[in-house]
C-alpha atoms as a PDB file:
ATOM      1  CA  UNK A   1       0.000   0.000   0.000  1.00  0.00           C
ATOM      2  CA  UNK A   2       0.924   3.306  -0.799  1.00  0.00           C
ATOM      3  CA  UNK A   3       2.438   5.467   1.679  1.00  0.00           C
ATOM      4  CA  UNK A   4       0.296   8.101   3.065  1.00  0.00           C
ATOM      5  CA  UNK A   5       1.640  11.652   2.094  1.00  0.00           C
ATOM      6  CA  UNK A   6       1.767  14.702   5.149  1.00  0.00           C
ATOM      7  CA  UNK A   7       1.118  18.023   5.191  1.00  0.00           C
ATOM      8  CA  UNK A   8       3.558  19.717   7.350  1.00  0.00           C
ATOM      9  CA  UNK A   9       0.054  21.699   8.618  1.00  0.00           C
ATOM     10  CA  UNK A  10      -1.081  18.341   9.593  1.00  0.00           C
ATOM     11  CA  UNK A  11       2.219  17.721  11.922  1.00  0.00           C
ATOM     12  CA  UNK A  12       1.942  20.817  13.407  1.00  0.00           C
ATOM     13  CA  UNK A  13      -1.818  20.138  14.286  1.00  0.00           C
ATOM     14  CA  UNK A  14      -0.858  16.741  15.778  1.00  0.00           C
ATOM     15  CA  UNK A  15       1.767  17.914  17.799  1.00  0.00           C
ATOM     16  CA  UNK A  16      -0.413  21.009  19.316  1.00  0.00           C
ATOM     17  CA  UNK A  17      -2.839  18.571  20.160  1.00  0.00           C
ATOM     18  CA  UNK A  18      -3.870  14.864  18.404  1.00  0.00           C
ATOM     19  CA  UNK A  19      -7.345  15.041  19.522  1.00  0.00           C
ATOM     20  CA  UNK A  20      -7.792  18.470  17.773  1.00  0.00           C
ATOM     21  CA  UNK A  21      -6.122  17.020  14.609  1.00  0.00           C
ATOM     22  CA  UNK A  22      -8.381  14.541  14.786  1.00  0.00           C
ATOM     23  CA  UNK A  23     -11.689  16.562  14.753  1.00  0.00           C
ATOM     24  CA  UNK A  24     -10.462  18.223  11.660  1.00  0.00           C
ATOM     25  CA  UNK A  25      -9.118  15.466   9.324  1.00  0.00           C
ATOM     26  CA  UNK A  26     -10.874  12.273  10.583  1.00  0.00           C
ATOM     27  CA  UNK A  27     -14.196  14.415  11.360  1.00  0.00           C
ATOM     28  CA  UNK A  28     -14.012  17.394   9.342  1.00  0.00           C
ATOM     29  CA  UNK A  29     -14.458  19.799  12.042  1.00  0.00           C
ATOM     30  CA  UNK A  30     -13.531  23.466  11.968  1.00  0.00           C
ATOM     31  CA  UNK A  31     -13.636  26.464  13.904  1.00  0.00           C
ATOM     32  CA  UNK A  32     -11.999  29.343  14.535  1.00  0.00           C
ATOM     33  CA  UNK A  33     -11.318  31.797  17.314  1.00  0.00           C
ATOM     34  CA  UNK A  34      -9.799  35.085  17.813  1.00  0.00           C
ATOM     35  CA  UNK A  35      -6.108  33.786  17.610  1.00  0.00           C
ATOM     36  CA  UNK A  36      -6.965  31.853  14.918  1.00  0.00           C
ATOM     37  CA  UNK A  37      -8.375  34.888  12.905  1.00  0.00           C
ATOM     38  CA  UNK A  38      -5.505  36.910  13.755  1.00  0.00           C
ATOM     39  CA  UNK A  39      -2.854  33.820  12.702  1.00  0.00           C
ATOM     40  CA  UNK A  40      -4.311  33.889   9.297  1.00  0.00           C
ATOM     41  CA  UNK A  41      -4.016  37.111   9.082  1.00  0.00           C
ATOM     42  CA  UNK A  42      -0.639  37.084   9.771  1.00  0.00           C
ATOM     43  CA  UNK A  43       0.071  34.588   7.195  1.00  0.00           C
ATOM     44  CA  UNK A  44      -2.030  36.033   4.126  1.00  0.00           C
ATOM     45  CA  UNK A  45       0.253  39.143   4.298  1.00  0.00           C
ATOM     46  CA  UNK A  46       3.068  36.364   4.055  1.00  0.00           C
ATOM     47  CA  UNK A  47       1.903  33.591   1.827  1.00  0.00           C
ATOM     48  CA  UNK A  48       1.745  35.211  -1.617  1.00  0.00           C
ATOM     49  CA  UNK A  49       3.861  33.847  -4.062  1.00  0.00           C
ATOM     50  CA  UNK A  50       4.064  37.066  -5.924  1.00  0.00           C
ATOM     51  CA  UNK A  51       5.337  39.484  -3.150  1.00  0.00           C
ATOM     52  CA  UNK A  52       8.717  37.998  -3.343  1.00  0.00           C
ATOM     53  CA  UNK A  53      10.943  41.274  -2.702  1.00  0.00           C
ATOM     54  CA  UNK A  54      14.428  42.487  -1.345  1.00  0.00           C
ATOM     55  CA  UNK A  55      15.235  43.157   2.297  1.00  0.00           C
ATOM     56  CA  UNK A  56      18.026  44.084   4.657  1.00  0.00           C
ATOM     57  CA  UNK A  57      20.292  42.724   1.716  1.00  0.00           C
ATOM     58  CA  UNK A  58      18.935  39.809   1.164  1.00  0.00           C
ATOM     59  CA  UNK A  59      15.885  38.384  -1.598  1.00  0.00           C
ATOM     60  CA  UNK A  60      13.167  36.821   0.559  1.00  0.00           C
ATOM     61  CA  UNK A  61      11.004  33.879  -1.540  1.00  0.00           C
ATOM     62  CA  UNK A  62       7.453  33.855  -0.173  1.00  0.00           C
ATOM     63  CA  UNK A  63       4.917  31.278   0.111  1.00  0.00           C
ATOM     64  CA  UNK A  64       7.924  28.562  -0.769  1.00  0.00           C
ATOM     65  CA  UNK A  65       6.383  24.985  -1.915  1.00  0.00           C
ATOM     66  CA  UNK A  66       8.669  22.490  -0.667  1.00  0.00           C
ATOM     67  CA  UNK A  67       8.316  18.593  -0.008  1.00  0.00           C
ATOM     68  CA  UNK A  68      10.666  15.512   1.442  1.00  0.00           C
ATOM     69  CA  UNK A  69       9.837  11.789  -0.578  1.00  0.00           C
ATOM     70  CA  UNK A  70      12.039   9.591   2.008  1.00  0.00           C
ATOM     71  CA  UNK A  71       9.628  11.160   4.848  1.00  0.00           C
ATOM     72  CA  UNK A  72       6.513  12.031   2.257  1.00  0.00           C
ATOM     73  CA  UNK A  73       5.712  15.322   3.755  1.00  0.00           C
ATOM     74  CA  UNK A  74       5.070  18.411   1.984  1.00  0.00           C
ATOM     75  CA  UNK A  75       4.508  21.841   2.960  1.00  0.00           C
ATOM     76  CA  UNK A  76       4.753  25.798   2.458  1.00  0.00           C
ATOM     77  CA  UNK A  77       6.897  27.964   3.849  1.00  0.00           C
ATOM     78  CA  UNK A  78       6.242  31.542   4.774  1.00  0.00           C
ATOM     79  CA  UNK A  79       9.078  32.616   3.152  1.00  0.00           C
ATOM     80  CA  UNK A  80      12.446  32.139   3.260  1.00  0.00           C
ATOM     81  CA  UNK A  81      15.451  34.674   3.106  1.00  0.00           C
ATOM     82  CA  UNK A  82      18.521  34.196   0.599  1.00  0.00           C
ATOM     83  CA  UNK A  83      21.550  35.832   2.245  1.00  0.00           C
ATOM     84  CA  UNK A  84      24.662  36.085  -0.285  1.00  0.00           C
ATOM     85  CA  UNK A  85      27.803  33.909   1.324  1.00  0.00           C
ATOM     86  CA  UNK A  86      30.544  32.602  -0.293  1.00  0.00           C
ATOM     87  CA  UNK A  87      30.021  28.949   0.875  1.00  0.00           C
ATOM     88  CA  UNK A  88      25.887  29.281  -0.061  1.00  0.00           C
ATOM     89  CA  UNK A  89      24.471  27.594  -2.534  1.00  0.00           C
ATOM     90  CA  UNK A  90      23.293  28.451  -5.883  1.00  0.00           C
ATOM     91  CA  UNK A  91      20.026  29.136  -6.860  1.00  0.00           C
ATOM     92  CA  UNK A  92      18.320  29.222 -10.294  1.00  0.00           C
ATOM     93  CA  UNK A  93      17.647  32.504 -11.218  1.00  0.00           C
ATOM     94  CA  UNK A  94      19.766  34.144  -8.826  1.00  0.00           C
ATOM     95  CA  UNK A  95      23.151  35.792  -9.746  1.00  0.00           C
ATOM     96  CA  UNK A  96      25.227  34.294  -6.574  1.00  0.00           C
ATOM     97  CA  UNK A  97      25.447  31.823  -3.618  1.00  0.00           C
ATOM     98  CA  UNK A  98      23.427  31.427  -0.950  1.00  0.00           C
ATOM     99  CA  UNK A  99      22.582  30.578   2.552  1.00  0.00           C
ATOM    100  CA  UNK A 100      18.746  30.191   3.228  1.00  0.00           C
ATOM    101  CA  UNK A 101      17.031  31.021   6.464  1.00  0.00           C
ATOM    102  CA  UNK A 102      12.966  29.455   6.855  1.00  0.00           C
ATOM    103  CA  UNK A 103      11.336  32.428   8.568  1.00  0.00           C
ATOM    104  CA  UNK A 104       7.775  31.303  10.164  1.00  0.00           C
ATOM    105  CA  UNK A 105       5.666  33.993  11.306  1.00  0.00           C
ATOM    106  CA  UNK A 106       3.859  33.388  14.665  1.00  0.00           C
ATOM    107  CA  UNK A 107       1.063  35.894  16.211  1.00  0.00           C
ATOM    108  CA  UNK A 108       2.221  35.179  20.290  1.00  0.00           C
ATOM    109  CA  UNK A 109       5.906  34.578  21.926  1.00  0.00           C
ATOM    110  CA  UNK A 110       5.458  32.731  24.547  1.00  0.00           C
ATOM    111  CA  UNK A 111       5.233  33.667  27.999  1.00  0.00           C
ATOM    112  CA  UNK A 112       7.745  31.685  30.041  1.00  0.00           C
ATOM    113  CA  UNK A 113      10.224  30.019  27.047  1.00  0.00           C
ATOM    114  CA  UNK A 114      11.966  31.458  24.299  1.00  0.00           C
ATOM    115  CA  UNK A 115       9.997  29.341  21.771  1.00  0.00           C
ATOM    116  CA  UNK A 116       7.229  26.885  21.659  1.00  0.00           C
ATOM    117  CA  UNK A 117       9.381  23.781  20.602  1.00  0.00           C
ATOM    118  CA  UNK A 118       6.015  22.656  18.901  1.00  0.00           C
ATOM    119  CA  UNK A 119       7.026  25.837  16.505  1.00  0.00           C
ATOM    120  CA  UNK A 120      10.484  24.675  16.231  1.00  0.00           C
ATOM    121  CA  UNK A 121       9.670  21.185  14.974  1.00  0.00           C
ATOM    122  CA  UNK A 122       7.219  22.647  12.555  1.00  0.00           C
ATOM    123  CA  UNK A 123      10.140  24.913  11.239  1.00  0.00           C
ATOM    124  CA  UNK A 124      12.289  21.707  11.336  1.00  0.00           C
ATOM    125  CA  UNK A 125       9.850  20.133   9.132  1.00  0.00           C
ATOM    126  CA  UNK A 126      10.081  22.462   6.934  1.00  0.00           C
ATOM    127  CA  UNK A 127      13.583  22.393   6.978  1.00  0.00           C
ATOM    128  CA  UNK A 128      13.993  18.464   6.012  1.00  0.00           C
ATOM    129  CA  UNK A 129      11.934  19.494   2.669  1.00  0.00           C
ATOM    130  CA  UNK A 130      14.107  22.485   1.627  1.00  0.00           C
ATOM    131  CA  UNK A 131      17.129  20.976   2.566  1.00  0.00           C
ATOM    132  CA  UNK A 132      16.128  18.060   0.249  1.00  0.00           C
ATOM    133  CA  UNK A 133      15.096  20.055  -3.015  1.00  0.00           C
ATOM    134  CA  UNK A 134      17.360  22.390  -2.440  1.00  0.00           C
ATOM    135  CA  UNK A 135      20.117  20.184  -1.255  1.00  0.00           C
ATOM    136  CA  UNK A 136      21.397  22.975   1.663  1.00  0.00           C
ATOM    137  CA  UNK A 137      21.584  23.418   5.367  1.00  0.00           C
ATOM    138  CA  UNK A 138      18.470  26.111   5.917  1.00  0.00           C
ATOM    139  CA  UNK A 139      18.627  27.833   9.392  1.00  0.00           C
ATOM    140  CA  UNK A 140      15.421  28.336  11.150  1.00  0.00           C
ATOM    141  CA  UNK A 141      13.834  31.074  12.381  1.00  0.00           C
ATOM    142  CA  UNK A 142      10.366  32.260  14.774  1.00  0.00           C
ATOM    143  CA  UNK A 143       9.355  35.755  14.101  1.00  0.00           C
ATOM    144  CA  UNK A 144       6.704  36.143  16.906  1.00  0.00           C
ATOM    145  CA  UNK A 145       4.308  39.724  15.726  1.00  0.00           C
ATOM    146  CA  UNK A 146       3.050  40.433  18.947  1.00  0.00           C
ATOM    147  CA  UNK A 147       7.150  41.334  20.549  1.00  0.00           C
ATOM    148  CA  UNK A 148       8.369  41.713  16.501  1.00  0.00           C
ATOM    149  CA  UNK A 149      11.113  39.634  17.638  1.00  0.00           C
ATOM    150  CA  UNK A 150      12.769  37.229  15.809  1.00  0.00           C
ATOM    151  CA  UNK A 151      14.412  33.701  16.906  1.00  0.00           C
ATOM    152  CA  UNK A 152      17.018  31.787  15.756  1.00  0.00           C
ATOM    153  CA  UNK A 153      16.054  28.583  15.954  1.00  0.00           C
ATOM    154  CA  UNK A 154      18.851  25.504  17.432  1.00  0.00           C
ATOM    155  CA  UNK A 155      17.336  23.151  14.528  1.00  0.00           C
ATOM    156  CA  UNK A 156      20.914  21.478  13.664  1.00  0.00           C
ATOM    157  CA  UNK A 157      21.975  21.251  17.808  1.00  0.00           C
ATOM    158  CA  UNK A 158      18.773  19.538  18.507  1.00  0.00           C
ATOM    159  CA  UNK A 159      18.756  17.302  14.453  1.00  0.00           C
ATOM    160  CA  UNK A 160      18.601  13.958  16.118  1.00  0.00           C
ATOM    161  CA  UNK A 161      15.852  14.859  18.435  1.00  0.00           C
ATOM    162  CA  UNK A 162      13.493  16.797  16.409  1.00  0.00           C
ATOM    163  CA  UNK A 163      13.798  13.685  13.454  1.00  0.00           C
ATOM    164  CA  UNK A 164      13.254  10.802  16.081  1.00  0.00           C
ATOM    165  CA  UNK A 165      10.321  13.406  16.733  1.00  0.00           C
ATOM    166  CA  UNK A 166       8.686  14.079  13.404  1.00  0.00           C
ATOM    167  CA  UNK A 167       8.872  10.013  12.492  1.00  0.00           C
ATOM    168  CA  UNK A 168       7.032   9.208  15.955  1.00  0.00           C
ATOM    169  CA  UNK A 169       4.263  11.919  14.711  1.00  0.00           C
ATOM    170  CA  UNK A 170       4.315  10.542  11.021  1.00  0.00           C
ATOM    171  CA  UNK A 171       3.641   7.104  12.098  1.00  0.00           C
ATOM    172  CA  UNK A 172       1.088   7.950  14.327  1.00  0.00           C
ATOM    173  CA  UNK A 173      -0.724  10.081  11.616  1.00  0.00           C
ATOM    174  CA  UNK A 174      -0.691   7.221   9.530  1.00  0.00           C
ATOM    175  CA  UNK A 175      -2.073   4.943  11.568  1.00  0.00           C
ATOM    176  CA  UNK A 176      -5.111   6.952  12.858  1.00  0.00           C
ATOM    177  CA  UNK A 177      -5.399   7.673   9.384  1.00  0.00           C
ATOM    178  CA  UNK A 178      -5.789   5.071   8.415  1.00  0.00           C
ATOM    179  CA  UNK A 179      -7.922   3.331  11.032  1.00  0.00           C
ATOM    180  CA  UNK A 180      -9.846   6.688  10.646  1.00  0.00           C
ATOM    181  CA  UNK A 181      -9.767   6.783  14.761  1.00  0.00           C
ATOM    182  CA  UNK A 182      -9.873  10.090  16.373  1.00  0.00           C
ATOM    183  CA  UNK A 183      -6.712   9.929  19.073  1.00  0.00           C
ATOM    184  CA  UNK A 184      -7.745  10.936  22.742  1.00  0.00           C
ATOM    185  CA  UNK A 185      -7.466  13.999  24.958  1.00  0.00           C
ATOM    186  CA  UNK A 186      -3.962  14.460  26.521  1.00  0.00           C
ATOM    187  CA  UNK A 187      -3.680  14.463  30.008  1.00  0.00           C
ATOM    188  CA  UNK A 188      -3.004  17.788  31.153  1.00  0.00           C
ATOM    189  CA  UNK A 189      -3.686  19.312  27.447  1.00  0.00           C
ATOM    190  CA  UNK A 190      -3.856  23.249  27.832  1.00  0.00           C
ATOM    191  CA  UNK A 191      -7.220  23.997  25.893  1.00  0.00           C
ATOM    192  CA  UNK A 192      -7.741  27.657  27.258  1.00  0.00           C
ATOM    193  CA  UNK A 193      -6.656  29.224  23.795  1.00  0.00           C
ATOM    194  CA  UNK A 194      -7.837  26.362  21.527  1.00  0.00           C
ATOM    195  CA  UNK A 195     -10.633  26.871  18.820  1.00  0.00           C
ATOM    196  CA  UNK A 196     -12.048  23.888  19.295  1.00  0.00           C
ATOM    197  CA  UNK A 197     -12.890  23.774  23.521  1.00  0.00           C
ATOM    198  CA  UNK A 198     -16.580  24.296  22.505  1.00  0.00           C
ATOM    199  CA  UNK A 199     -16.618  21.350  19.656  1.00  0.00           C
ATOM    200  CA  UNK A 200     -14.115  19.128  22.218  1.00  0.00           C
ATOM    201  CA  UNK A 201     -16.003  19.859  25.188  1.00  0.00           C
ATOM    202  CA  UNK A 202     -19.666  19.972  24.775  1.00  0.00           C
ATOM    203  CA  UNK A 203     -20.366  19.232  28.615  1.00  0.00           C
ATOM    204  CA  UNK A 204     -18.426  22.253  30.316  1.00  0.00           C
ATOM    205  CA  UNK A 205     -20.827  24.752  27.697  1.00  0.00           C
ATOM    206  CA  UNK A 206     -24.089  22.781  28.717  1.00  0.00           C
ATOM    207  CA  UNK A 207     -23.083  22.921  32.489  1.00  0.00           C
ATOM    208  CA  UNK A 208     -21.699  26.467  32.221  1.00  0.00           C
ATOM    209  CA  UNK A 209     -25.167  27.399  30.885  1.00  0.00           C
ATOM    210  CA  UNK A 210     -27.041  25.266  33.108  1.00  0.00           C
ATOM    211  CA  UNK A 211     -25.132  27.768  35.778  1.00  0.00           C
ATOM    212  CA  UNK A 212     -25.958  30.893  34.365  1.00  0.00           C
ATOM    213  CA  UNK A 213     -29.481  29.703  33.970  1.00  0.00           C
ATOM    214  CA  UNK A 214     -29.880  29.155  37.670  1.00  0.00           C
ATOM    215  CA  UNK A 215     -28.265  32.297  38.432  1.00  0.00           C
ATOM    216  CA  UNK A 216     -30.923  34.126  35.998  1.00  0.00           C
ATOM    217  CA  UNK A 217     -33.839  32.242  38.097  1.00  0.00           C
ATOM    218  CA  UNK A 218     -32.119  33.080  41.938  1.00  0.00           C
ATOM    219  CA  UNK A 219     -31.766  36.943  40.671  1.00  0.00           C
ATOM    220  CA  UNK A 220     -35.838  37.360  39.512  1.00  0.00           C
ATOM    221  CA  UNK A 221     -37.248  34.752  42.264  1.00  0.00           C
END
């Protein structure tokens, strides 16, 4: 049987949260909330392949198709930034070498770490499929909008790691995929900022409004 391609979106659902993956490719859920909404946002300004332009000295490619067949995961980049170096690579269409940096644009830093290492390994991920078509070593880095701050990412220090990683999430895709099984809640799975609380937990709305019906009777009795 044929091996099931991944969409690098579909890693980085999984490893926010396999139950919420779940909802939307085994169920077909969706819904959206305000960081949602302002994520997208984010990334339309980004992800337009025709707003490719120059920088700080250096050409920055947006909206970057690019795709790994030993791992058969796929993706698109929010753009990534061609620095000229002696030791870079060459690029067709491009008058000199190159070393590439995968910039992915993130609405919140978080509060108490440098980086969400979920971001990281989605930036790795991306990394394994432009390092393979363009046959490089691409840096990383998180550019979080809300502190316009940008982090370098330790993608080659942690390489080991973040692979043994991204297989462990690829097989598990594949098999809920293909026993078309929705995985369970994590223990201890932080939900407060997820889109889907209301779709994964019908119960706490219905009791919440139970509560605020009672309240409603106890202020006009």
């Amino acid at each position: 049987m044929e091996e099931i391609s991944v969409s690098i979106r579909n890693i980085q659902h999984f490893l926010y949260c396999p139950h919420r993956w779940g909802l939307i490719n085994i169920e077909c859920s969706w819904d959206e909330n305000y960081f949602v909404t302002k994520g997208n946002i984010i990334h339309d300004r980004v992800h337009d392949p025709d707003n490719s332009y120059v920088a700080r000295n250096k050409q920055v490619l947006t909206s970057v198709r690019a795709y790994n067949d030993l791992l058969g995961i796929y993706g698109v980049t929010d753009c990534i930034e061609l620095t000229k170096r002696k030791d870079g690579i060459r690029m067709q269409g491009f008058p000199d070498r190159y070393q590439l940096a995968i910039v992915e644009y993130k609405p919140r830093k978080p509060k108490n770490n440098l980086f969400n290492e979920d971001d990281a390994l989605q930036v790795f991920a991306q990394k394994l499929c432009v390092d393979s078509i363009f046959h490089c070593d691409a840096e990383g880095i998180l550019f979080y909008a809300d502190v316009k701050k940008r982090i370098h990412l330790p993608l080659n220090e942690n390489y080991e790691r973040y692979l043994a990683i991204i297989r462990q999430v690829l097989d598990k895709i594949r098999d809920y995929t293909m026993k078309g099984e929705i995985p369970p809640i994590r223990k201890n799975q932080k939900c407060s900022g997820c889109s889907f609380k209301n779709t994964c937990n019908p119960q706490i709305i219905k009791r919440n409004r139970h509560e605020t019906f009672l309240e409603m009777v106890k202020q006009e009795s």
